[in-house]
C-alpha atoms as a PDB file:
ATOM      1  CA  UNK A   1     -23.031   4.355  42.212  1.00  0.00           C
ATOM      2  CA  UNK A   2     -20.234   6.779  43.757  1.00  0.00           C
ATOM      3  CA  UNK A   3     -17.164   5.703  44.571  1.00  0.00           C
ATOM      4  CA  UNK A   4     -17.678   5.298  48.326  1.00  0.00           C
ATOM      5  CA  UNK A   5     -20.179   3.424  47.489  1.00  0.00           C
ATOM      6  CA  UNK A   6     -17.899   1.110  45.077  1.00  0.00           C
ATOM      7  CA  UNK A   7     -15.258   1.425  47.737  1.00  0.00           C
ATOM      8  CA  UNK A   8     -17.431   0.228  50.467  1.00  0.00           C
ATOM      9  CA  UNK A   9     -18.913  -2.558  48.058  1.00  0.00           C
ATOM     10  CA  UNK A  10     -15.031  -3.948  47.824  1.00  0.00           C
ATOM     11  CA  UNK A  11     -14.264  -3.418  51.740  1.00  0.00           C
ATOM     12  CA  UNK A  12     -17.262  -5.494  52.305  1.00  0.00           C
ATOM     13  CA  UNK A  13     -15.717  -8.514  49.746  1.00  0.00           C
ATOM     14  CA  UNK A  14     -12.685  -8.388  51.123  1.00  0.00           C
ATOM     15  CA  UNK A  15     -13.846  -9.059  54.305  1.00  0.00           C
ATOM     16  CA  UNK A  16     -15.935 -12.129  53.190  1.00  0.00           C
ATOM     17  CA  UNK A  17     -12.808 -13.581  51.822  1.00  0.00           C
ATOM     18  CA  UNK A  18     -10.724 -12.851  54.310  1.00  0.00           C
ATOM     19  CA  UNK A  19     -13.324 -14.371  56.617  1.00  0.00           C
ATOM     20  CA  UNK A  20     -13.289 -17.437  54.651  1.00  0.00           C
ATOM     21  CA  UNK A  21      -9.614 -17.668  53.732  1.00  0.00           C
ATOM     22  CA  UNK A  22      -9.633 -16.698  50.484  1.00  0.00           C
ATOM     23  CA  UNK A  23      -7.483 -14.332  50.008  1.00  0.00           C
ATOM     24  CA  UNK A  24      -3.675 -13.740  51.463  1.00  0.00           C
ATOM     25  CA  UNK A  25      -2.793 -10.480  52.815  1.00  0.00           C
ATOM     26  CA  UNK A  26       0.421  -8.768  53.230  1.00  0.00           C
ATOM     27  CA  UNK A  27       2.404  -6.176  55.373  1.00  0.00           C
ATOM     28  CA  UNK A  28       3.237  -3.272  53.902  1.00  0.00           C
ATOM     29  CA  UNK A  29       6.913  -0.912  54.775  1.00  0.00           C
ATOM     30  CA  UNK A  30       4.475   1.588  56.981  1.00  0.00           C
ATOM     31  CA  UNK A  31       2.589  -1.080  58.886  1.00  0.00           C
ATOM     32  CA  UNK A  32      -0.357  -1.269  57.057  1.00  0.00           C
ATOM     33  CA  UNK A  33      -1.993  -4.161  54.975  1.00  0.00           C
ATOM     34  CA  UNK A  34      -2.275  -4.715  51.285  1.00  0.00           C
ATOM     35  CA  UNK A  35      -4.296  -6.967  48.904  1.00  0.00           C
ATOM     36  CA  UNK A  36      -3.352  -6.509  45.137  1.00  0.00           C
ATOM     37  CA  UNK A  37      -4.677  -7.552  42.273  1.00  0.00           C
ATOM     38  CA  UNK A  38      -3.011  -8.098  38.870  1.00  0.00           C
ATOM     39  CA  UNK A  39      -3.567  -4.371  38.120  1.00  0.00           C
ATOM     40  CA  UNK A  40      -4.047  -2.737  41.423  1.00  0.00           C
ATOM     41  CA  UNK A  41      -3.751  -2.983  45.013  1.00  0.00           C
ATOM     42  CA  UNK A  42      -6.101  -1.748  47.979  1.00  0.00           C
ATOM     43  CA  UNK A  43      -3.935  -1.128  51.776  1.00  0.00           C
ATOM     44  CA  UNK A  44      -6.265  -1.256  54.855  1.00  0.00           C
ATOM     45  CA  UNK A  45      -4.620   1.466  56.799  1.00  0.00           C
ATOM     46  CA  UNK A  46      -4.516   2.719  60.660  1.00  0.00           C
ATOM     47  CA  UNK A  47      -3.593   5.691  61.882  1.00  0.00           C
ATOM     48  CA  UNK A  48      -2.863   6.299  66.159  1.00  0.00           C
ATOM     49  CA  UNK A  49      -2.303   9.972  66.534  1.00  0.00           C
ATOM     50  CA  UNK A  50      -1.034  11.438  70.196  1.00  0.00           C
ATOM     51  CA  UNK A  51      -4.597  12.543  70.556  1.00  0.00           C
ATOM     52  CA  UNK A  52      -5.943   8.492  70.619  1.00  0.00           C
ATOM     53  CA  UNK A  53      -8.434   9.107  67.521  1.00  0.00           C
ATOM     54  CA  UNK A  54      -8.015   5.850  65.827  1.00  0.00           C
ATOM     55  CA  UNK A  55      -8.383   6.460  62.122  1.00  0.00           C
ATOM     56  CA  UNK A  56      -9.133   3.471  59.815  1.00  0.00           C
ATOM     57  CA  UNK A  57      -9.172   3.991  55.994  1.00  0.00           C
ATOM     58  CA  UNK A  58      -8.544   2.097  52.755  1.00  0.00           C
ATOM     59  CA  UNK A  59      -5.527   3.671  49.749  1.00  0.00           C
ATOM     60  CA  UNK A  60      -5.947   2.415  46.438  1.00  0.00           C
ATOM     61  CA  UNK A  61      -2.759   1.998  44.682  1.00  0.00           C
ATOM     62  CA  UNK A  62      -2.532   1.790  40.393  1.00  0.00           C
ATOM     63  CA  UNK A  63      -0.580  -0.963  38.356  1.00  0.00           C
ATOM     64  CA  UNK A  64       2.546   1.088  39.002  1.00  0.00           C
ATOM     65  CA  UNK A  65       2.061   1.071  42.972  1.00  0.00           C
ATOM     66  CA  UNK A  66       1.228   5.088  42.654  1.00  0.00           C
ATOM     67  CA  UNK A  67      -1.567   5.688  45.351  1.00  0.00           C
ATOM     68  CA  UNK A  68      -4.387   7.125  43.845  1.00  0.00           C
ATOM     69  CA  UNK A  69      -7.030   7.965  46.526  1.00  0.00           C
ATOM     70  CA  UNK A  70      -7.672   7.481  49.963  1.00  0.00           C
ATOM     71  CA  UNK A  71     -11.127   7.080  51.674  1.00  0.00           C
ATOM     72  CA  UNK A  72     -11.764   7.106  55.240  1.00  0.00           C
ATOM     73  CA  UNK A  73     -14.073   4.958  57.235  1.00  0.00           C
ATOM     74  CA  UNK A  74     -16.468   7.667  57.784  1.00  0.00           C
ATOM     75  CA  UNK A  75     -16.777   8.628  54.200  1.00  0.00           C
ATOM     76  CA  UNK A  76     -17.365   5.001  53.529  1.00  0.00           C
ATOM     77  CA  UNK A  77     -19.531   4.412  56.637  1.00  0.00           C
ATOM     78  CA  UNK A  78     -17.214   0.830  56.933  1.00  0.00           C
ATOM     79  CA  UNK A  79     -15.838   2.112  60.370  1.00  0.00           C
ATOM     80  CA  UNK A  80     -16.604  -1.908  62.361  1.00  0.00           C
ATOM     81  CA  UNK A  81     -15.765  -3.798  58.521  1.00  0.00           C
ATOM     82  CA  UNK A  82     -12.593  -1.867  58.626  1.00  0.00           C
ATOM     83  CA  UNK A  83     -11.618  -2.312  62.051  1.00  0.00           C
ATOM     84  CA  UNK A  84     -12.493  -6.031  61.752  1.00  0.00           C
ATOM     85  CA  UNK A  85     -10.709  -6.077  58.300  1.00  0.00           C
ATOM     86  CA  UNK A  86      -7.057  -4.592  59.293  1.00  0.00           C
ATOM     87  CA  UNK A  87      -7.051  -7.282  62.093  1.00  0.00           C
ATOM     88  CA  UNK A  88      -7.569  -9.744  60.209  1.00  0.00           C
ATOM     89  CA  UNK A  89      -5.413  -9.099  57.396  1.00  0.00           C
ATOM     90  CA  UNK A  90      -3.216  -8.200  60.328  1.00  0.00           C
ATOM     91  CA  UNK A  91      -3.568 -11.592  61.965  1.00  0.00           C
ATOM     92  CA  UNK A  92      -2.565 -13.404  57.948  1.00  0.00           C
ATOM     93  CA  UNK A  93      -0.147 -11.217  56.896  1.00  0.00           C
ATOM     94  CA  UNK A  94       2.376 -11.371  60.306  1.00  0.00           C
ATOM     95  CA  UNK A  95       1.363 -15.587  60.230  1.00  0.00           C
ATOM     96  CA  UNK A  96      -0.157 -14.897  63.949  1.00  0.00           C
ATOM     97  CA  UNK A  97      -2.591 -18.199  63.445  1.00  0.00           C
ATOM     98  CA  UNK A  98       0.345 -20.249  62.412  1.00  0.00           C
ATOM     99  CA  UNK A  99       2.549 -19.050  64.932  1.00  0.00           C
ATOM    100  CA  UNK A 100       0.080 -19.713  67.975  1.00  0.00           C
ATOM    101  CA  UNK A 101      -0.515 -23.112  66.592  1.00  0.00           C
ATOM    102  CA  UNK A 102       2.998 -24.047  66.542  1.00  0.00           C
ATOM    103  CA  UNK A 103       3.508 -23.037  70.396  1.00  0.00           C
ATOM    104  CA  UNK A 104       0.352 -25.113  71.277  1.00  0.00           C
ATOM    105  CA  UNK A 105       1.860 -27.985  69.735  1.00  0.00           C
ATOM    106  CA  UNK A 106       5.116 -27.372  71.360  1.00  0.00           C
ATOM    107  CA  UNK A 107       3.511 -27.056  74.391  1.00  0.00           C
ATOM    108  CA  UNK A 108       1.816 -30.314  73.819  1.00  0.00           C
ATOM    109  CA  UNK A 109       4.645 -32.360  73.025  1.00  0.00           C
ATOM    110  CA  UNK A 110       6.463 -30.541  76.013  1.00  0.00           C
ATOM    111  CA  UNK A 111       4.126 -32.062  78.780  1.00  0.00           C
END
Protein backbone atom coordinates (compact mmCIF):
# COMPACT_ATOMS: atom_id res chain seq x y z
CA UNK A 1 0.00 0.00 0.00
CA UNK A 2 1.66 3.55 -0.86
CA UNK A 3 1.24 6.25 1.08
CA UNK A 4 -1.48 7.99 -0.94
CA UNK A 5 -3.07 5.19 -0.66
CA UNK A 6 -2.69 5.15 3.37
CA UNK A 7 -3.31 8.85 3.19
CA UNK A 8 -6.47 8.54 1.31
CA UNK A 9 -7.51 5.45 3.59
CA UNK A 10 -7.29 8.12 6.73
CA UNK A 11 -9.05 11.13 4.72
CA UNK A 12 -11.79 8.73 4.11
CA UNK A 13 -12.05 7.90 8.27
CA UNK A 14 -11.92 11.12 9.11
CA UNK A 15 -14.68 11.96 7.21
CA UNK A 16 -16.88 9.11 8.64
CA UNK A 17 -16.24 10.50 12.02
CA UNK A 18 -16.61 13.74 11.36
CA UNK A 19 -19.88 12.78 9.68
CA UNK A 20 -20.96 11.10 12.73
CA UNK A 21 -19.53 13.41 15.38
CA UNK A 22 -16.85 11.65 16.48
CA UNK A 23 -14.19 13.49 16.39
CA UNK A 24 -13.54 17.45 17.31
CA UNK A 25 -11.69 19.53 14.97
CA UNK A 26 -9.75 22.61 15.40
CA UNK A 27 -8.56 25.90 13.67
CA UNK A 28 -5.27 26.21 13.05
CA UNK A 29 -3.00 30.04 13.07
CA UNK A 30 -3.17 29.87 8.95
CA UNK A 31 -6.84 29.03 8.62
CA UNK A 32 -6.72 25.60 8.10
CA UNK A 33 -8.07 22.57 10.18
CA UNK A 34 -6.33 20.07 12.36
CA UNK A 35 -7.14 16.67 13.97
CA UNK A 36 -4.25 15.27 16.21
CA UNK A 37 -3.67 12.35 17.68
CA UNK A 38 -1.54 11.55 20.77
CA UNK A 39 1.53 11.34 18.46
CA UNK A 40 0.61 13.21 15.38
CA UNK A 41 -1.67 15.51 13.78
CA UNK A 42 -3.21 15.64 10.12
CA UNK A 43 -4.43 19.69 8.87
CA UNK A 44 -7.05 19.65 6.04
CA UNK A 45 -5.74 22.58 4.14
CA UNK A 46 -7.12 25.17 1.33
CA UNK A 47 -5.38 27.15 -0.73
CA UNK A 48 -7.31 30.36 -3.01
CA UNK A 49 -4.65 31.68 -5.27
CA UNK A 50 -5.42 35.10 -7.48
CA UNK A 51 -5.83 32.70 -10.33
CA UNK A 52 -9.26 30.96 -8.49
CA UNK A 53 -7.63 27.28 -8.59
CA UNK A 54 -8.91 26.02 -5.36
CA UNK A 55 -6.32 23.66 -3.98
CA UNK A 56 -7.36 21.17 -1.23
CA UNK A 57 -4.67 18.98 0.46
CA UNK A 58 -3.94 17.22 3.75
CA UNK A 59 -0.09 18.10 5.99
CA UNK A 60 0.86 15.59 8.34
CA UNK A 61 2.52 16.99 11.29
CA UNK A 62 5.03 14.60 13.84
CA UNK A 63 4.77 14.44 17.77
CA UNK A 64 6.79 17.65 17.82
CA UNK A 65 4.24 19.61 15.44
CA UNK A 66 7.18 19.49 12.57
CA UNK A 67 5.20 18.99 9.21
CA UNK A 68 6.38 16.14 7.55
CA UNK A 69 4.62 15.79 4.13
CA UNK A 70 2.00 17.22 2.25
CA UNK A 71 -0.31 15.44 -0.30
CA UNK A 72 -2.64 17.05 -2.57
CA UNK A 73 -6.10 16.02 -3.51
CA UNK A 74 -5.10 14.95 -6.86
CA UNK A 75 -2.30 12.76 -5.73
CA UNK A 76 -4.76 11.25 -3.36
CA UNK A 77 -7.69 11.28 -5.83
CA UNK A 78 -9.88 12.63 -2.41
CA UNK A 79 -10.61 15.98 -4.32
CA UNK A 80 -15.02 15.83 -3.21
CA UNK A 81 -13.87 13.88 0.52
CA UNK A 82 -11.59 16.79 0.95
CA UNK A 83 -13.72 19.50 -0.06
CA UNK A 84 -16.55 17.96 2.02
CA UNK A 85 -13.99 17.32 4.87
CA UNK A 86 -12.45 21.05 5.38
CA UNK A 87 -16.14 22.22 5.62
CA UNK A 88 -16.98 20.26 7.93
CA UNK A 89 -14.18 20.42 10.20
CA UNK A 90 -14.66 24.04 9.26
CA UNK A 91 -18.27 24.12 10.38
CA UNK A 92 -16.91 22.21 14.24
CA UNK A 93 -13.95 23.89 14.71
CA UNK A 94 -15.41 27.86 14.37
CA UNK A 95 -18.79 26.26 16.57
CA UNK A 96 -20.96 27.38 13.31
CA UNK A 97 -23.80 24.58 14.38
CA UNK A 98 -23.87 25.91 17.86
CA UNK A 99 -23.87 29.35 16.94
CA UNK A 100 -26.91 29.08 14.39
CA UNK A 101 -28.77 27.19 17.00
CA UNK A 102 -28.44 29.75 19.55
CA UNK A 103 -29.87 32.61 17.12
CA UNK A 104 -32.85 30.27 16.26
CA UNK A 105 -33.62 30.04 19.76
CA UNK A 106 -33.22 33.67 20.28
CA UNK A 107 -35.28 34.25 17.58
CA UNK A 108 -37.84 32.00 19.05
CA UNK A 109 -38.07 33.39 22.34
CA UNK A 110 -38.01 36.91 20.57
CA UNK A 111 -41.48 36.43 18.79
Amino acid sequence: MTIEDKVAAIVDRLLEKTLRNEIKWEQSFDGNFRYSFPDSSVEICREEPADGAVSLGVILYDGRGRQVDILWADRLNRRDELDRLFALAKKDALGLNEMVDTMLADLQRAS
